[in-house]
C-alpha atoms as a PDB file:
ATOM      1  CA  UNK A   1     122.801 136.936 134.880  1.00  0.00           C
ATOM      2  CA  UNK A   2     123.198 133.093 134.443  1.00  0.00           C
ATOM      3  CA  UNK A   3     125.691 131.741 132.530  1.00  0.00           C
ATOM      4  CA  UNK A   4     123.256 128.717 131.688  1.00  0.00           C
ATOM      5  CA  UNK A   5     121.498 129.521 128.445  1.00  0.00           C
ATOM      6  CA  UNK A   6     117.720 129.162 129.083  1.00  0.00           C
ATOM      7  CA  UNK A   7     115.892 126.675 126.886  1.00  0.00           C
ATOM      8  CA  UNK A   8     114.445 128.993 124.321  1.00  0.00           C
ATOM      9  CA  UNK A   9     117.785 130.260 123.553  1.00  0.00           C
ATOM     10  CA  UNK A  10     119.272 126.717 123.326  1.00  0.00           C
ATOM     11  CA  UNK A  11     116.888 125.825 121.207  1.00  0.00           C
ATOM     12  CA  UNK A  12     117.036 128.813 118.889  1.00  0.00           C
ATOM     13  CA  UNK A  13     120.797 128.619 118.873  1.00  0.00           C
ATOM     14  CA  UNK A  14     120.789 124.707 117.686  1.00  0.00           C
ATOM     15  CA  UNK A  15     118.014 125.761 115.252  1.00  0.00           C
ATOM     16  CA  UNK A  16     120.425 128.168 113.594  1.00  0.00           C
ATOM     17  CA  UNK A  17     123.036 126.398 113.653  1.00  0.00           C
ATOM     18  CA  UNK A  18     121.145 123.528 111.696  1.00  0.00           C
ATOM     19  CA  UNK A  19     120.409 125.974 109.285  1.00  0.00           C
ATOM     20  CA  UNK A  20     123.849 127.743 108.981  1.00  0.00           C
ATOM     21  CA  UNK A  21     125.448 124.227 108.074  1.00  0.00           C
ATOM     22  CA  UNK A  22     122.901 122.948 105.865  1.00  0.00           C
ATOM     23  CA  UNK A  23     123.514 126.340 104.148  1.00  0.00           C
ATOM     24  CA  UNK A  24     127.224 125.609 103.971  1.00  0.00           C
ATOM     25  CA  UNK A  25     126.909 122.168 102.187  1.00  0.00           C
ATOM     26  CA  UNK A  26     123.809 123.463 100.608  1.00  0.00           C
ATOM     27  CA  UNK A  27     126.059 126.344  98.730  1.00  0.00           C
ATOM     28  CA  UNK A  28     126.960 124.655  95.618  1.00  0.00           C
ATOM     29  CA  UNK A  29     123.175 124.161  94.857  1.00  0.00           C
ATOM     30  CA  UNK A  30     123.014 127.812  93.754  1.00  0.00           C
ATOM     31  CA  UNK A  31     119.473 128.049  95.937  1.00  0.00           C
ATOM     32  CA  UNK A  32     118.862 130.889  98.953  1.00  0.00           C
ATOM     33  CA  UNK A  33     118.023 129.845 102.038  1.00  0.00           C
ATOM     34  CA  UNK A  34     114.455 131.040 101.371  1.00  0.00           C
ATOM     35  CA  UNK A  35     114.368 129.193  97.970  1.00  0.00           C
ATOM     36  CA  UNK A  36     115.350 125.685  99.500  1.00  0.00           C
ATOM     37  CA  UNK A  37     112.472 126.159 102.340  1.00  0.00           C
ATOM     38  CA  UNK A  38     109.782 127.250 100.043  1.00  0.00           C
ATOM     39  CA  UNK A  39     110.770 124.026  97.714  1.00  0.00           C
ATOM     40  CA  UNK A  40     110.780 121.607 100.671  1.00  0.00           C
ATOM     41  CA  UNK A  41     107.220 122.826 101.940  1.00  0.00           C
ATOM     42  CA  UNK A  42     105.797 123.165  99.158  1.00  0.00           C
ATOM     43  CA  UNK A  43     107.007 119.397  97.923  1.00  0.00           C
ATOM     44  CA  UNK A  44     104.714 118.321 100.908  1.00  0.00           C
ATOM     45  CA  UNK A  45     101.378 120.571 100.248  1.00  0.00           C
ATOM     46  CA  UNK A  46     101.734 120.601  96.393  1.00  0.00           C
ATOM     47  CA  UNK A  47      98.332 122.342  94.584  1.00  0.00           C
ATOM     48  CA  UNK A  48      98.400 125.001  97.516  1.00  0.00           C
ATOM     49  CA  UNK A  49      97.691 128.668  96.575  1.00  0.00           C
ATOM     50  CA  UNK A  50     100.087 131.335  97.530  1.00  0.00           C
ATOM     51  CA  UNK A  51      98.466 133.004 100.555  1.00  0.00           C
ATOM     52  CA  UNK A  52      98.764 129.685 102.125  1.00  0.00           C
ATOM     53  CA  UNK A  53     102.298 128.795 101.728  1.00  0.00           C
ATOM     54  CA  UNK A  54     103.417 132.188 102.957  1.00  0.00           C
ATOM     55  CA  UNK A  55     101.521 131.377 105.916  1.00  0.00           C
ATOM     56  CA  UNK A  56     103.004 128.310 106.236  1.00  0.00           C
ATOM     57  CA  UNK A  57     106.590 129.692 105.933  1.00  0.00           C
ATOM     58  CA  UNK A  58     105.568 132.379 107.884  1.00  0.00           C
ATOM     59  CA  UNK A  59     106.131 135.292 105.372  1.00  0.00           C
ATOM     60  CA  UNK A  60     104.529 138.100 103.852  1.00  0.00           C
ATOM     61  CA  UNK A  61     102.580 137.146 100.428  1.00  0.00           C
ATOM     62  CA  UNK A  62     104.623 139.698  98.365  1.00  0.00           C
ATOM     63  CA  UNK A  63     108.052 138.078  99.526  1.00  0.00           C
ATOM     64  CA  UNK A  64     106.870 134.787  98.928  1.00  0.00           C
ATOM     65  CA  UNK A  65     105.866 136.260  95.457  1.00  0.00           C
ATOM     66  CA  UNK A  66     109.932 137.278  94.643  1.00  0.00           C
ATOM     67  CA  UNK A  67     110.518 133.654  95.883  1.00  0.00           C
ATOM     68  CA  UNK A  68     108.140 132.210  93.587  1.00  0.00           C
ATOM     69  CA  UNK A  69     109.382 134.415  90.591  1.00  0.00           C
ATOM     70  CA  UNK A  70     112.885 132.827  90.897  1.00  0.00           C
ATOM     71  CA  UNK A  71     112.140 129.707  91.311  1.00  0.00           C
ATOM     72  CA  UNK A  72     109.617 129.581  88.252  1.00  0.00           C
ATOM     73  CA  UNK A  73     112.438 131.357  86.253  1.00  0.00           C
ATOM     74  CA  UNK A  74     115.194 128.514  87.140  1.00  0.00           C
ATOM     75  CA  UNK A  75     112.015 125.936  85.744  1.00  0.00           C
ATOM     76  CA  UNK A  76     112.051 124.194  89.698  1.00  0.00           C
ATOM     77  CA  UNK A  77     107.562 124.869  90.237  1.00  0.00           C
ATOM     78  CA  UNK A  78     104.787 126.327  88.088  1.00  0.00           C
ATOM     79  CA  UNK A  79     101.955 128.049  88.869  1.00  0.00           C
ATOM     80  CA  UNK A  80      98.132 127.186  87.685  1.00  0.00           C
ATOM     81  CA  UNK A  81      95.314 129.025  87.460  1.00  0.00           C
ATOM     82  CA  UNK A  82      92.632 127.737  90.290  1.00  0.00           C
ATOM     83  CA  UNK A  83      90.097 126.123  88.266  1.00  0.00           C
ATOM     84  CA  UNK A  84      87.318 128.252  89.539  1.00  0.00           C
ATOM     85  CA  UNK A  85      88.554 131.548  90.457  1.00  0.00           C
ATOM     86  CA  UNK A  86      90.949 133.287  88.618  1.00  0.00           C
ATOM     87  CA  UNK A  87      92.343 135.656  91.184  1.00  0.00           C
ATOM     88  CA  UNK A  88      93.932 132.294  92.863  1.00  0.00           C
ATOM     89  CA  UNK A  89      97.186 130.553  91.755  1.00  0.00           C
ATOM     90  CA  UNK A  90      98.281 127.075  92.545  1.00  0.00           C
ATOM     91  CA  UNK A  91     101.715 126.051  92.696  1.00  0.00           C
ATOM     92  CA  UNK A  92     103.209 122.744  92.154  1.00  0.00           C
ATOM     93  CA  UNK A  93     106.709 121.109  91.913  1.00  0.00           C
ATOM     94  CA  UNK A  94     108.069 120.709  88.169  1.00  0.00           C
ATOM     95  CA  UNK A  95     109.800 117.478  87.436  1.00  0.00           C
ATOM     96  CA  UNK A  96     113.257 119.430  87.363  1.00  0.00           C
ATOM     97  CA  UNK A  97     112.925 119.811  91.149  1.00  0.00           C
ATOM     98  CA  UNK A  98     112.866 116.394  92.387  1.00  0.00           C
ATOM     99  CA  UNK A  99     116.193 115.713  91.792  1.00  0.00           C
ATOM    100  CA  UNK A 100     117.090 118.985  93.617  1.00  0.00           C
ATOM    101  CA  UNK A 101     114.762 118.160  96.044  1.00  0.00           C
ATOM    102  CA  UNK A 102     116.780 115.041  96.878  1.00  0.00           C
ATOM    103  CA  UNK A 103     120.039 116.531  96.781  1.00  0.00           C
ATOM    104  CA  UNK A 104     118.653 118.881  99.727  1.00  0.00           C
ATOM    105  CA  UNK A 105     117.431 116.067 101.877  1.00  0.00           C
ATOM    106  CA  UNK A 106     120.630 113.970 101.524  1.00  0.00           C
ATOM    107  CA  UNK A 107     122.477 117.577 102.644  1.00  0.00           C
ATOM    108  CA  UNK A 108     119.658 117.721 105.322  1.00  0.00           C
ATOM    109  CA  UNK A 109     119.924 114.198 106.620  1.00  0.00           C
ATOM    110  CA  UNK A 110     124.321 114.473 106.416  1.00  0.00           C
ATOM    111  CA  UNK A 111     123.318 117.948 108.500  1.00  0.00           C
ATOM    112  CA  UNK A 112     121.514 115.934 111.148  1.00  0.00           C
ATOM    113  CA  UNK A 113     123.827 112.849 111.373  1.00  0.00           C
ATOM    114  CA  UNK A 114     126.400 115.176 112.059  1.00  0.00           C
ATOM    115  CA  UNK A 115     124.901 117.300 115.054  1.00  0.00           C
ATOM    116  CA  UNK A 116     123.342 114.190 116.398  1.00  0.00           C
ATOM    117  CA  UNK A 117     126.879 112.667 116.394  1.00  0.00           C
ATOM    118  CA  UNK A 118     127.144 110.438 120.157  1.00  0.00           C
ATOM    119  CA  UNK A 119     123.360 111.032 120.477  1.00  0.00           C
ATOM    120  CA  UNK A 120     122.466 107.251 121.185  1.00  0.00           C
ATOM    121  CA  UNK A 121     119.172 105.960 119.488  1.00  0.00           C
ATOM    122  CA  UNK A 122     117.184 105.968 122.860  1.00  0.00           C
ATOM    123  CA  UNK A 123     118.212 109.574 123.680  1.00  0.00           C
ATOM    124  CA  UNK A 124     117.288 110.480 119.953  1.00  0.00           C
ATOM    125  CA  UNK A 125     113.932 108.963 120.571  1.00  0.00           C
ATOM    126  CA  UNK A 126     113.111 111.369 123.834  1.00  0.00           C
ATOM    127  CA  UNK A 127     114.527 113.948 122.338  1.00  0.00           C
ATOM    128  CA  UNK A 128     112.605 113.851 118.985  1.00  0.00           C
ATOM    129  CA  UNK A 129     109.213 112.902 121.704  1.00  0.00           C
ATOM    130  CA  UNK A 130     110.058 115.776 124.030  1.00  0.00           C
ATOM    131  CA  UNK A 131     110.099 118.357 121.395  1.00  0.00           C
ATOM    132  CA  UNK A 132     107.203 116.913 119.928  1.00  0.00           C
ATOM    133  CA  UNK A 133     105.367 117.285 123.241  1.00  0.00           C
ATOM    134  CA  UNK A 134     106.746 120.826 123.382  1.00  0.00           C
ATOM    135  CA  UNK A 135     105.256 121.884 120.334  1.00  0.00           C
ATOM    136  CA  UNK A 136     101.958 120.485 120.610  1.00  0.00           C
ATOM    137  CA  UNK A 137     101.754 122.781 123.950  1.00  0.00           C
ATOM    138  CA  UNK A 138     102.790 125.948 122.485  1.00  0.00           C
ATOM    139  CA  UNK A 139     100.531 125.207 119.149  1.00  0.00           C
ATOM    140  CA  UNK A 140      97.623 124.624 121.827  1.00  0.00           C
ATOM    141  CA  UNK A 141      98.990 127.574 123.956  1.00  0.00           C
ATOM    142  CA  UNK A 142      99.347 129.954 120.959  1.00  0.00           C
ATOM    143  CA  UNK A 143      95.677 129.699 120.004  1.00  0.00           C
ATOM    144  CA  UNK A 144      94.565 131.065 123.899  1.00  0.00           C
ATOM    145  CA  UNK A 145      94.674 134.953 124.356  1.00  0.00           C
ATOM    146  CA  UNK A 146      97.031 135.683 126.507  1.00  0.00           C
ATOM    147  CA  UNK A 147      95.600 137.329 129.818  1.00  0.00           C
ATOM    148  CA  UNK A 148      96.795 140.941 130.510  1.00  0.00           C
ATOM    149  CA  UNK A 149      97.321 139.978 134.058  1.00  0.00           C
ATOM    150  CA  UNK A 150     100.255 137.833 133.805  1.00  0.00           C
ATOM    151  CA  UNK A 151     103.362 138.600 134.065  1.00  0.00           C
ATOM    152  CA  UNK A 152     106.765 137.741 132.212  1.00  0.00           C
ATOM    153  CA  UNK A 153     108.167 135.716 134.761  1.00  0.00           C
ATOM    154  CA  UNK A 154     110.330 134.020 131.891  1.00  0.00           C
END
């Protein structure tokens, strides 16, 4: 086997360790992991219903649902009743989150500075366009069956 990680594990590696430091400064803030995510998506699709945001954060509605619970119960997002069917609940950030909110994205951007440490500007810029490139082909890729006759040539 190579002793070169392949790309996907790079990636997945940095992604975690992102997240594992963020966590570490993030600690004092007395939020989970799970908490702090579902606050910073929904901050940027506020008056979406539940089913939604657990697809967005890629989670089953129930867990999102324990999520929710906590985070209405520390006063940081209500829910309100869709105004035209009942079975549907909107959620929305409470004023007590914002500060919160931009506690986590100073943590987030001090996170960043600090793994992008002797990354110059320029090399920031085709990194940030590469990945962006990147994604756009898997989104497209990821919305094509798969054929049954390829293989896993990794």
């Amino acid at each position: 086997m190579n002793a070169t990680p392949t790309l996907g594990f790079l990636l997945h590696d940095v992604a975690r360790l992102l997240r594992k430091r963020f966590e570490q400064r993030a600690k004092c803030l007395g939020l989970t992991r799970s908490q702090w995510q579902t606050l910073a998506y929904l901050s940027n699709n506020e008056g979406i219903h539940q089913g939604g945001l657990a697809e967005i954060l890629e989670v089953e509605p129930i867990t999102l649902v324990r999520i929710l619970d906590k985070l209405a119960e520390r006063g940081l997002i209500e829910r309100r009743q869709h105004p035209t069917d009942r079975r549907i609940w909107l959620l929305y950030m409470r004023d007590e989150a914002h500060p919160l909110l931009a506690e986590m994205r100073e943590l987030g951007d001090t996170t960043r500075a600090e793994a992008l440490q002797g990354v110059s500007a320029e090399q920031r810029e085709q990194l940030f366009h590469i990945l962006s490139v990147m994604k756009t082909n898997l989104v497209q890729a990821c919305r094509t069956p798969v054929d049954e006759n390829e293989t896993n040539d990794g």
